[in-house]
Protein backbone atom coordinates (compact mmCIF):
# COMPACT_ATOMS: atom_id res chain seq x y z
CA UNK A 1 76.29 -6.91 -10.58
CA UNK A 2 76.13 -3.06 -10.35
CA UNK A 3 75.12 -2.36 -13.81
CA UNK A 4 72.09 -5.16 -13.49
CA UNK A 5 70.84 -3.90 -10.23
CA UNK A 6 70.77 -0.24 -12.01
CA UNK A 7 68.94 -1.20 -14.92
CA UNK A 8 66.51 -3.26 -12.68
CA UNK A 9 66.10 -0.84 -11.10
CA UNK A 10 65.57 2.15 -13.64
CA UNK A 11 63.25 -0.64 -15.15
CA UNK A 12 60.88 -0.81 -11.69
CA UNK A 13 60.80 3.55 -11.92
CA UNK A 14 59.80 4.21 -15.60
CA UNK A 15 56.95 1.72 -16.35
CA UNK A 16 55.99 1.81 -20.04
CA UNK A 17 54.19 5.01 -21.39
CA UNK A 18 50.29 4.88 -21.90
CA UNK A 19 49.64 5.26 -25.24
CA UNK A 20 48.33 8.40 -26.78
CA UNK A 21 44.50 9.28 -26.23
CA UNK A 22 42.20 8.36 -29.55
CA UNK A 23 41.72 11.58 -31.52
CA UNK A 24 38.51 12.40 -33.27
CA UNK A 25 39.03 13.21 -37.17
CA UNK A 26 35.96 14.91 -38.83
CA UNK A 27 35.58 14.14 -42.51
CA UNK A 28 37.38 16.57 -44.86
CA UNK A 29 35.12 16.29 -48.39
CA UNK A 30 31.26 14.84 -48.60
CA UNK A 31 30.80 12.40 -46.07
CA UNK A 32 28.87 8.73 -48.09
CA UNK A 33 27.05 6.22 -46.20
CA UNK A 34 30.41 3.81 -46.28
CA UNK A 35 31.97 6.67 -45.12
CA UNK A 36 29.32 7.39 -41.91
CA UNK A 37 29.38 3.76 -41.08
CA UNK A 38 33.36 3.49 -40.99
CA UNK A 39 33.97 6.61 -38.85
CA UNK A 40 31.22 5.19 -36.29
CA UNK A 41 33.10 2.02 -36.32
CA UNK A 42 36.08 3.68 -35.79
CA UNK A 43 35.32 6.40 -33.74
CA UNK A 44 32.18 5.62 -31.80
CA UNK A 45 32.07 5.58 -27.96
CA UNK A 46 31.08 2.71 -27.53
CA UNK A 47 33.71 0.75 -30.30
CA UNK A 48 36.99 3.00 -28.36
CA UNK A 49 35.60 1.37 -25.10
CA UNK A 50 35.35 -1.75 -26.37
CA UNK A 51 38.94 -1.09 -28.11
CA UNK A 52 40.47 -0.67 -24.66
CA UNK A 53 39.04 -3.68 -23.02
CA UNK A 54 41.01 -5.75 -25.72
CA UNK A 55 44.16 -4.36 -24.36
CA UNK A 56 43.29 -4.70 -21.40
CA UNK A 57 42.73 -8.42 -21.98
CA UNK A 58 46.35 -8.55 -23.91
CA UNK A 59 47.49 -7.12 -20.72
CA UNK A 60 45.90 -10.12 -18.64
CA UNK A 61 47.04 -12.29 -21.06
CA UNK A 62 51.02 -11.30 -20.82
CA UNK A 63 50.28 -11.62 -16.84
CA UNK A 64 49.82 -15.16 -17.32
CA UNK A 65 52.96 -15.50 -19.49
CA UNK A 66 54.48 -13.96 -16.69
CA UNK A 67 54.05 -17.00 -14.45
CA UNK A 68 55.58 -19.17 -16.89
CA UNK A 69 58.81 -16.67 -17.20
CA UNK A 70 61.63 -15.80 -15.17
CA UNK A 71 61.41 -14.10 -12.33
CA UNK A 72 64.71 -12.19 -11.28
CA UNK A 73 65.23 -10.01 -8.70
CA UNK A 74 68.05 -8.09 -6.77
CA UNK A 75 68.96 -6.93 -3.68
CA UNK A 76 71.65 -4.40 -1.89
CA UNK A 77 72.21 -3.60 1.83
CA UNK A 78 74.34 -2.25 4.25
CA UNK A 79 73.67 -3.32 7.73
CA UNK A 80 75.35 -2.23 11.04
CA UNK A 81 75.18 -4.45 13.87
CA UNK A 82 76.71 -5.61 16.84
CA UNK A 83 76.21 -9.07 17.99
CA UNK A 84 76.40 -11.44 21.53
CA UNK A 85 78.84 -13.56 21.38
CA UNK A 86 77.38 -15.63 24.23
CA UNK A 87 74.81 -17.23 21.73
CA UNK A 88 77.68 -18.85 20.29
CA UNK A 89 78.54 -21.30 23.15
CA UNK A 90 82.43 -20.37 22.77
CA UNK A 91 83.69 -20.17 26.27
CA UNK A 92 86.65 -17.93 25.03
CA UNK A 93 84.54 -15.50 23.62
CA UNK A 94 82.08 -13.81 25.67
CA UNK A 95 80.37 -10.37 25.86
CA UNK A 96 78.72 -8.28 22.83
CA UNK A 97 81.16 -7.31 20.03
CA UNK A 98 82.06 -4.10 18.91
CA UNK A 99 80.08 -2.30 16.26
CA UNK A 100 80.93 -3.53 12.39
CA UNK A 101 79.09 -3.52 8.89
CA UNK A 102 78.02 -6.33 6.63
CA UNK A 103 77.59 -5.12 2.66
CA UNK A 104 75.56 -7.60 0.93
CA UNK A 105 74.93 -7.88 -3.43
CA UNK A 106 72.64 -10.45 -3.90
CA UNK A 107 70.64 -11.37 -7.23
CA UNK A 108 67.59 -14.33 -6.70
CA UNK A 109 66.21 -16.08 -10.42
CA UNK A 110 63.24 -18.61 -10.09
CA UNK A 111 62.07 -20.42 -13.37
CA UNK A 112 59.41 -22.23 -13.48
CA UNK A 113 59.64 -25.64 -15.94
CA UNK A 114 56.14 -26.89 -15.44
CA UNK A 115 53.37 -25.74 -14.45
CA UNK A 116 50.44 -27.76 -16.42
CA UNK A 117 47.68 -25.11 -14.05
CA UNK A 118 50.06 -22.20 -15.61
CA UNK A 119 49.71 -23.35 -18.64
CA UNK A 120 45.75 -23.60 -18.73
CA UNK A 121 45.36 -20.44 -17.35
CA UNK A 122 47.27 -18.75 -19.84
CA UNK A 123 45.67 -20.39 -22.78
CA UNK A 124 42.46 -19.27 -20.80
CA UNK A 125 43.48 -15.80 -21.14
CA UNK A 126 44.07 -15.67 -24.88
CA UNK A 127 40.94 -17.00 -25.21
CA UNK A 128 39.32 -14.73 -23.34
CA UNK A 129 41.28 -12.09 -25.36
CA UNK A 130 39.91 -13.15 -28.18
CA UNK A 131 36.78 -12.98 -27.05
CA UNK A 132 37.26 -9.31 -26.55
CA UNK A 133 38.93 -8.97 -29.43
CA UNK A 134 35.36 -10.39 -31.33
CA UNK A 135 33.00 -8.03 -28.87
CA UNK A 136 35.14 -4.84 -30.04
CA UNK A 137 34.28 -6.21 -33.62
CA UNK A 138 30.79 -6.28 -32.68
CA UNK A 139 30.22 -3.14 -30.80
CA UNK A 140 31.81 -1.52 -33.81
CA UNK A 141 29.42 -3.28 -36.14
CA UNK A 142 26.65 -1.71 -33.92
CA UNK A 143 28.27 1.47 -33.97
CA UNK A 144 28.52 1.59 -37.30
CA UNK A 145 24.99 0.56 -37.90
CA UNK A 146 24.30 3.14 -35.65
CA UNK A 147 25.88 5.67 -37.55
CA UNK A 148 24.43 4.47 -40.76
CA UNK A 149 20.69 5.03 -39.38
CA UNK A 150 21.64 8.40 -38.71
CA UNK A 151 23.10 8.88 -41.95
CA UNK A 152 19.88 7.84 -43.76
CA UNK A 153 17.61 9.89 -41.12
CA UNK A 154 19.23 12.79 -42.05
CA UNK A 155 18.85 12.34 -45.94
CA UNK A 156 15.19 11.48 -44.81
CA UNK A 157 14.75 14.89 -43.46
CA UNK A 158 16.32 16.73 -46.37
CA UNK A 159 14.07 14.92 -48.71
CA UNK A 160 10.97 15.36 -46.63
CA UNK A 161 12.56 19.01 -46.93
CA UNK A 162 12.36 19.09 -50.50
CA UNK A 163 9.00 17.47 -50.75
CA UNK A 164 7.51 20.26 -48.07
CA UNK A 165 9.39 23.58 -50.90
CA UNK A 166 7.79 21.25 -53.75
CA UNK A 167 4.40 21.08 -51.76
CA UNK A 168 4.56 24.74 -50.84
CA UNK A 169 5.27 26.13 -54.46
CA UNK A 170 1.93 24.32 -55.57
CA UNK A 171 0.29 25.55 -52.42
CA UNK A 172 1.23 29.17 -53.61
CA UNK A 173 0.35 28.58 -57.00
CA UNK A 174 -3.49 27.16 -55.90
CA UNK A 175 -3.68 30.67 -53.81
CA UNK A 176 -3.35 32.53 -56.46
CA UNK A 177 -5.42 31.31 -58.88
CA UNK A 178 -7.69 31.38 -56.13
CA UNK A 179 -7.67 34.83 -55.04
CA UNK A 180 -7.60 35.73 -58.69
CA UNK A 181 -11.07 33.85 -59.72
CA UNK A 182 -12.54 35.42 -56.25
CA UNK A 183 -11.16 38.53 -58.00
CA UNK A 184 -13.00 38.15 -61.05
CA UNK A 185 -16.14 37.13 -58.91
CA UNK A 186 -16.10 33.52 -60.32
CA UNK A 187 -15.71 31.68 -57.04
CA UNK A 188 -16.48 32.44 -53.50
CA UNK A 189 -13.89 33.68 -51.25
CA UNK A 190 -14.31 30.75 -48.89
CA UNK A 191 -11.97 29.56 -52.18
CA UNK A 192 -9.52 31.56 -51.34
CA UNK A 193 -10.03 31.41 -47.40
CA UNK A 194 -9.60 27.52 -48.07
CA UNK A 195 -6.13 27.55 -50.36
CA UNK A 196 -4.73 30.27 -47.68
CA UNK A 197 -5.10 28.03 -45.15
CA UNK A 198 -3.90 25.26 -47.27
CA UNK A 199 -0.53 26.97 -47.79
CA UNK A 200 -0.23 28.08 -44.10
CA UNK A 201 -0.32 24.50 -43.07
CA UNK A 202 2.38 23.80 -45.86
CA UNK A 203 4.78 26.02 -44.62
CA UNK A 204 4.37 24.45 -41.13
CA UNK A 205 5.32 21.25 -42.20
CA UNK A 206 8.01 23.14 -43.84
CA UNK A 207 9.27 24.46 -40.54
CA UNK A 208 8.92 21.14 -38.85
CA UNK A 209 11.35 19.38 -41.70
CA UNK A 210 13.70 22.10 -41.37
CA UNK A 211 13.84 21.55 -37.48
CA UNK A 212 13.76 17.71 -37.90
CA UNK A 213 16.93 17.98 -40.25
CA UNK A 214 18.59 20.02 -38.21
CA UNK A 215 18.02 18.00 -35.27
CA UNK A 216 18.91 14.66 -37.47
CA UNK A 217 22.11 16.55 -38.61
CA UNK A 218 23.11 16.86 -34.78
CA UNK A 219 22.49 13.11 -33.68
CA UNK A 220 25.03 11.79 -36.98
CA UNK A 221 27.21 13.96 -35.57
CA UNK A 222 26.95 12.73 -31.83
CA UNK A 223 26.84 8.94 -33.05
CA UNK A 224 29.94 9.69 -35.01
CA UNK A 225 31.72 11.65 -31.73
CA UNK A 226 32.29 14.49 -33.79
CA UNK A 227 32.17 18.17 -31.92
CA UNK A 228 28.79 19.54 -31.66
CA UNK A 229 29.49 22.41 -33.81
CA UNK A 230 30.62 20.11 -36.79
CA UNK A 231 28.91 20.61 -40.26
CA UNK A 232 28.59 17.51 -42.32
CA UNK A 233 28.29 17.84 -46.19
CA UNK A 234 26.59 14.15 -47.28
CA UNK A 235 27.08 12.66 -50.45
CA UNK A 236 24.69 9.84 -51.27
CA UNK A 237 20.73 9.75 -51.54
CA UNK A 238 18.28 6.89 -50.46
CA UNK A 239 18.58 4.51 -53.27
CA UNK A 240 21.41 2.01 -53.21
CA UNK A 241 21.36 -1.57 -54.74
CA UNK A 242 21.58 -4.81 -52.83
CA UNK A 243 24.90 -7.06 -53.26
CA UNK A 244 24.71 -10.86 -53.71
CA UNK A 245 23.97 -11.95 -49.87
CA UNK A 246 21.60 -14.87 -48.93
CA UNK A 247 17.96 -13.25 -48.70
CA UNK A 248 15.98 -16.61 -47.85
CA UNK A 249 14.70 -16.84 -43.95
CA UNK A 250 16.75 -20.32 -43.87
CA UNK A 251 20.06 -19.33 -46.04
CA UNK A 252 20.35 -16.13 -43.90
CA UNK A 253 20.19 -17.47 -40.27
CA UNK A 254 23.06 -20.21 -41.80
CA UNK A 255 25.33 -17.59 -43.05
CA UNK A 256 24.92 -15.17 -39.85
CA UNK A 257 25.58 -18.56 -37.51
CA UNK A 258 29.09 -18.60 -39.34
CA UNK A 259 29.45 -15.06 -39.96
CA UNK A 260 28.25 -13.04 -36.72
CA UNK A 261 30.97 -11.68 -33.99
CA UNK A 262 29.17 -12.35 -31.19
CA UNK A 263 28.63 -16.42 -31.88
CA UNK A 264 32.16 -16.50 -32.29
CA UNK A 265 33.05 -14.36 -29.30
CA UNK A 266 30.41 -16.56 -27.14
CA UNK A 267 32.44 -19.24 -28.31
CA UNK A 268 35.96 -18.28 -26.97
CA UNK A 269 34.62 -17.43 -23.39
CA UNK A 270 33.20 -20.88 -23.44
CA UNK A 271 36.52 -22.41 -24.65
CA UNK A 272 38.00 -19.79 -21.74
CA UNK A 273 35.96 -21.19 -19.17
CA UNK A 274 37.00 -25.03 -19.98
CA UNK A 275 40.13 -24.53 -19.93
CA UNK A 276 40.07 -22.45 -16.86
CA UNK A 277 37.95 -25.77 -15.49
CA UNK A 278 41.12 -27.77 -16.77
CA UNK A 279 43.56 -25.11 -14.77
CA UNK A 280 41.93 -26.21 -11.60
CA UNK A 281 42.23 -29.38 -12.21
CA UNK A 282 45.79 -29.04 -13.11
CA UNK A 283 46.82 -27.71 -9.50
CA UNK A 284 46.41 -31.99 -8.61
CA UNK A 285 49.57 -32.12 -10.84
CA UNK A 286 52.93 -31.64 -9.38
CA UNK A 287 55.40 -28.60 -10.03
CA UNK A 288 59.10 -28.57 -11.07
CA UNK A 289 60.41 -24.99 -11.06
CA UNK A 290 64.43 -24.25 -11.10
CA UNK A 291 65.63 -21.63 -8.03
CA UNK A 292 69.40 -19.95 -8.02
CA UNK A 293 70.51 -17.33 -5.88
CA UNK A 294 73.88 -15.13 -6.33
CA UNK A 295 75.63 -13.23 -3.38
CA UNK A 296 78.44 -10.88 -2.37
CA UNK A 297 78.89 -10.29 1.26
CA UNK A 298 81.86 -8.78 3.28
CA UNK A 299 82.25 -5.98 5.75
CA UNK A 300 84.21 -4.29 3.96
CA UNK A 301 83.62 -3.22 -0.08
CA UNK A 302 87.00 -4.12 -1.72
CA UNK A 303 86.71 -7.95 0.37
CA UNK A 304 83.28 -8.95 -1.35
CA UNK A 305 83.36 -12.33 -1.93
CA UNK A 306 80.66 -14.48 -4.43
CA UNK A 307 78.99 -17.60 -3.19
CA UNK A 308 75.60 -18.97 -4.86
CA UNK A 309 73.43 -21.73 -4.25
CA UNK A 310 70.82 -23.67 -7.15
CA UNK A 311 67.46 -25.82 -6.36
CA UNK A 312 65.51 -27.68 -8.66
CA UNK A 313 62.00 -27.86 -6.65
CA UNK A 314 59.64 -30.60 -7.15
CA UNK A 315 56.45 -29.35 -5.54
CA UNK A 316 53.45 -32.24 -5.03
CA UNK A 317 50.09 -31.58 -3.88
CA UNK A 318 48.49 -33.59 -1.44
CA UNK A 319 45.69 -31.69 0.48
CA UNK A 320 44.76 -27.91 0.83
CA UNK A 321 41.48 -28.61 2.61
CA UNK A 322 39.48 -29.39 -0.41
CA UNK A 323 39.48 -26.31 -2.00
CA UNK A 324 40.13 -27.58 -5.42
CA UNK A 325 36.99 -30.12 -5.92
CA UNK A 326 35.02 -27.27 -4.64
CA UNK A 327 36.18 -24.72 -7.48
CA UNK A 328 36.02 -27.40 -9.68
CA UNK A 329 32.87 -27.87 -8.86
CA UNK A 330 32.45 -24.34 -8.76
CA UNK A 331 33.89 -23.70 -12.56
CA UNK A 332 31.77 -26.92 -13.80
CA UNK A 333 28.66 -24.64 -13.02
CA UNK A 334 30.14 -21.09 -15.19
CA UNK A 335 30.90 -23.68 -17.71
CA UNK A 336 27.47 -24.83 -18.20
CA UNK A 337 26.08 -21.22 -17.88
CA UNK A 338 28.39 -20.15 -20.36
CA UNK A 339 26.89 -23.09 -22.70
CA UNK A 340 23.84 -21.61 -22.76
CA UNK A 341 24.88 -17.93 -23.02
CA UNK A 342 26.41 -19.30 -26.38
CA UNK A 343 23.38 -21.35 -27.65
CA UNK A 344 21.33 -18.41 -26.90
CA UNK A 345 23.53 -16.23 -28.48
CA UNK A 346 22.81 -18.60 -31.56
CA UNK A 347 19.15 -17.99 -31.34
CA UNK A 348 19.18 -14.30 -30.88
CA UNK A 349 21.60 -14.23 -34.08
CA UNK A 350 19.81 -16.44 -36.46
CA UNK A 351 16.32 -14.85 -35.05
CA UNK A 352 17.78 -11.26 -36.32
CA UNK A 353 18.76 -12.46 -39.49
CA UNK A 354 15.47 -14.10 -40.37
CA UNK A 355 13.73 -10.89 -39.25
CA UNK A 356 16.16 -8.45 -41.43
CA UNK A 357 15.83 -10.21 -44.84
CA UNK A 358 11.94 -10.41 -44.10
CA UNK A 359 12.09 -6.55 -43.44
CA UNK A 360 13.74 -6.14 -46.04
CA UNK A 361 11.03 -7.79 -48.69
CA UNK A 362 8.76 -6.05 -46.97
CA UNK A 363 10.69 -2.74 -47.45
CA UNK A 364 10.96 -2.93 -51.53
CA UNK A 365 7.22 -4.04 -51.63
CA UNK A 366 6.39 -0.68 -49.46
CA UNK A 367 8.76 0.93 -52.22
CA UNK A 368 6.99 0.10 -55.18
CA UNK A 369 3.12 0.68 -53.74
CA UNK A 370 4.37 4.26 -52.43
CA UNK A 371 5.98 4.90 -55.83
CA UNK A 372 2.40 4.02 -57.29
CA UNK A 373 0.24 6.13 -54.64
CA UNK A 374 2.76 9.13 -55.35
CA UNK A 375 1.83 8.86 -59.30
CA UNK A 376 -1.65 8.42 -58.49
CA UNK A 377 -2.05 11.29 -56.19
CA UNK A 378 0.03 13.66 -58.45
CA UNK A 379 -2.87 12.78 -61.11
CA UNK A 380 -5.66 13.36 -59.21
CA UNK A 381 -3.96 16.66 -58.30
CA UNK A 382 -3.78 17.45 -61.54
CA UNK A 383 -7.39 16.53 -62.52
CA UNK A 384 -8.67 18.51 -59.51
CA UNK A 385 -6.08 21.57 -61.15
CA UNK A 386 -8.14 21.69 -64.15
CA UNK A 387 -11.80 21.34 -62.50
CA UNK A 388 -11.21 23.92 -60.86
CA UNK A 389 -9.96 26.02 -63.59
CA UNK A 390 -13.19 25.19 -65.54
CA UNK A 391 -15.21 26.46 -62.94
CA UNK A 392 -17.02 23.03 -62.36
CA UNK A 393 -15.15 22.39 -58.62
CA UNK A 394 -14.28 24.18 -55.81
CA UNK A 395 -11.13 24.89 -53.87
CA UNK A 396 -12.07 21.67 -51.63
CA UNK A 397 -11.23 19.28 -54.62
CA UNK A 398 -7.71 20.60 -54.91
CA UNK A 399 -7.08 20.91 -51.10
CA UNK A 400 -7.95 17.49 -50.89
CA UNK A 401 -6.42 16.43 -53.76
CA UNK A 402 -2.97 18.53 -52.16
CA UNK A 403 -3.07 16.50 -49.12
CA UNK A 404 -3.33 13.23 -50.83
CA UNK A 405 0.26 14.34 -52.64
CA UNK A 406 1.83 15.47 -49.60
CA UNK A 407 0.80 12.40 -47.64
CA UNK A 408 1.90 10.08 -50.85
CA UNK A 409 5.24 11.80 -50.69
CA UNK A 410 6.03 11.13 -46.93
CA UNK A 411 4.81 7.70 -47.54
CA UNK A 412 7.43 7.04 -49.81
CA UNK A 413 10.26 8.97 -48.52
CA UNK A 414 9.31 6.77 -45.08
CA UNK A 415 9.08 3.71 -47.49
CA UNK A 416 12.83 4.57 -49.06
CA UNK A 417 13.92 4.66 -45.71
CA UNK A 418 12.76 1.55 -44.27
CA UNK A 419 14.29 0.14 -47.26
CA UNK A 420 17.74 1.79 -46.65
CA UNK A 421 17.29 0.74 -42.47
CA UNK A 422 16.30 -2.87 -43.39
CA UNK A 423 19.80 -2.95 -45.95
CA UNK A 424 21.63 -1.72 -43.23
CA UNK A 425 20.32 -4.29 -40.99
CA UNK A 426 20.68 -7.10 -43.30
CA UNK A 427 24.49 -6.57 -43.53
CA UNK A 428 24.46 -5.77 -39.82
CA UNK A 429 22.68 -9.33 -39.17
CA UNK A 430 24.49 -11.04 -41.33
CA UNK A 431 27.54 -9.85 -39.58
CA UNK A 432 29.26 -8.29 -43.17
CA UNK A 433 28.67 -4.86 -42.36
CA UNK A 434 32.00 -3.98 -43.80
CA UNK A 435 30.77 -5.14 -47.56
CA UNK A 436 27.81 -2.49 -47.29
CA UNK A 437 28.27 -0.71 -50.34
């Protein structure tokens, strides 16, 4: 009896330990896309919240097991007393007795056997802990998306990056020849005024890429709750292929229906709901729980002596004021709330996917008619290039012409990455994120 009321006890003082706080890993080689969208899954804000809140629904889930366990607990006293011995009614004992102490071991066990309200509420709870369990999956999804757009912002900026040093080496190149026919006396030196301020405004847009991939570097970092000062080397470029998903309006919005985490997580909290309807019900329904009780009394230690007493309860309910039609009542209402959370949940999912794979047409068509306005531009460049060499065209042919090549070349670096976005957006609409590759 000892022993158990020590362990019990030693049980109550050191709860279990919290488990260790999440710790942020920064890649160690060339981070890919897959990569990106992995680490925000695992490591975004947002997806470690969302992580907790399905333990925290385990934990409400083994709180309703609990009412359906064993409940034990024990007890130790010492008690000094006197007492009046005129309460007894014994006329040969009279007056108040002399101080004396009572030591008292007792252990108490209740079990309950049914419970059909117990029941529902704990199948309530693991559905409602699944439901958590699906919005973690989701919040990472969108975390991970998240992460993704980043990703392809940033290799965005390094391209438009590359475009601007490509833009500003022809820039340099037009000065020159410029300056050297003003030179010569062959052209005027508005020419040369002209292709100066033509490269000036080059190397501006030069800065302003710099400064936009710096700043794009910074926001992967933050959506992948890195430390600020972390330097990411990236691996891939704004090109991947397509795998074999459903790319019609109609075939998509079926496939995300089956295949999105938050239809199926809408789905559990309805079940969760019902069944918590069900658990009120189930309070009409009587109880049968088994009660025991163990104790050692004396007044002195060496004289303790056992004696223990068992009940088998039947408890019926008959009236508690009509509180239970009224929460049933009540619960009927969140039920058919919850109904229509869930079929607009539906909506909203098969709406996204329609609008991803039609983005995503879109994208590939904005693809191939940059591609073309890039070629075309580079030729009139070039046509402008030797005009003015020949002395039949000014510096305003090839300034123009310049422009048309450096807004070609942002057109399709924005085109590649609306395609990349409206990929990443497929799989994220489609709910198969995790087969991006």
């Amino acid at each position: 009896m000892r022993r158990l009321l020590a362990v019990l006890s030693l049980a109550a003082v050191f709860p279990g330990s919290p488990l260790p706080a999440q710790q942020r890993a920064a890649p160690s080689g060339p981070l890919t896309l897959i990569g990106a969208i992995e680490l925000g899954r695992r490591q975004g804000v947002a997806a470690a919240i969302a992580r907790l809140g399905v333990r925290a629904a385990e934990s409400r889930v083994a709180q309703r097991r609990a009412d359906l366990l064993p409940t034990v607990n024990g007890a130790a006293s010492v008690t000094h007393q006197t007492r009046n011995l005129d309460e007894l009614g014994i006329p040969v004992v009279r007056g108040v007795s002399e101080p004396f102490d009572i030591y008292a071991l007792q252990l108490r066990v209740s079990q309950t056997l049914f419970d059909g309200s117990a029941i529902a509420r704990l199948r309530a709870a693991r559905d409602t802990a699944l439901a958590a369990g699906l919005d973690a999956q989701a919040v990472g999804e969108i975390a991970g998306a998240t992460a993704g757009l980043a990703y392809l912002t940033v290799l965005s900026a390094r391209e438009t990056v590359r475009a601007r040093e490509a833009d500003s080496a022809v820039a340099a190149a037009l000065l020159d020849e410029a300056r050297q026919r003003v030179a010569a006396g062959i052209s005027p030196a508005i020419d040369a005024t002209r292709s100066d301020v033509s490269f000036a405004s080059v190397r501006t847009q030069l800065e302003v890429a710099r400064n936009a991939t710096d700043r794009a570097a910074l926001d992967l970092v933050r959506a992948l709750d890195l430390p600020s000062g972390t330097r990411l080397e990236l691996a891939d470029s704004l090109g991947p292929v397509l795998s074999d998903l459903p790319l019609e309006p109609e075939a998509a919005a079926a496939y995300a229906r089956e295949h999105r985490a938050e239809v199926a997580a809408e789905r559990s909290r309805t079940a969760a709901v019902g069944r918590s309807l069900r658990a009120i019900r189930y309070e009409n329904l009587p109880t049968l729980s088994l009660n025991g009780a163990y104790q050692q009394t004396a007044r002195q230690l060496g004289d303790l002596g056992g004696s223990y007493n068992l009940q088998l309860l039947l408890s019926v309910p008959i009236l508690d004021g009509f509180r239970r039609p009224s929460r049933a009542r009540e619960q009927q209402a969140r039920l058919e709330i919850q109904e229509l959370r869930e079929r607009d949940a539906t909506n909203q999912v098969e709406i996204e996917a329609r609008q991803a794979v039609l983005d995503l047409a879109s994208a590939r068509q904005q693809v191939a008619i940059a591609g073309e306005r890039l070629v075309l531009a580079e030729q009139e460049l070039a046509q402008a290039e030797e005009r003015f060499q020949a002395g039949v065209a000014g510096s305003v042919e090839t300034t123009t012409a310049q422009g048309s090549v450096i807004a070609a070349r942002d057109a399709l670096i924005q085109a590649r990455l609306n395609n990349g976005s409206a990929r990443l957006r497929v799989y994220r609409a489609l709910g198969v994120l995790e087969q991006l590759r």
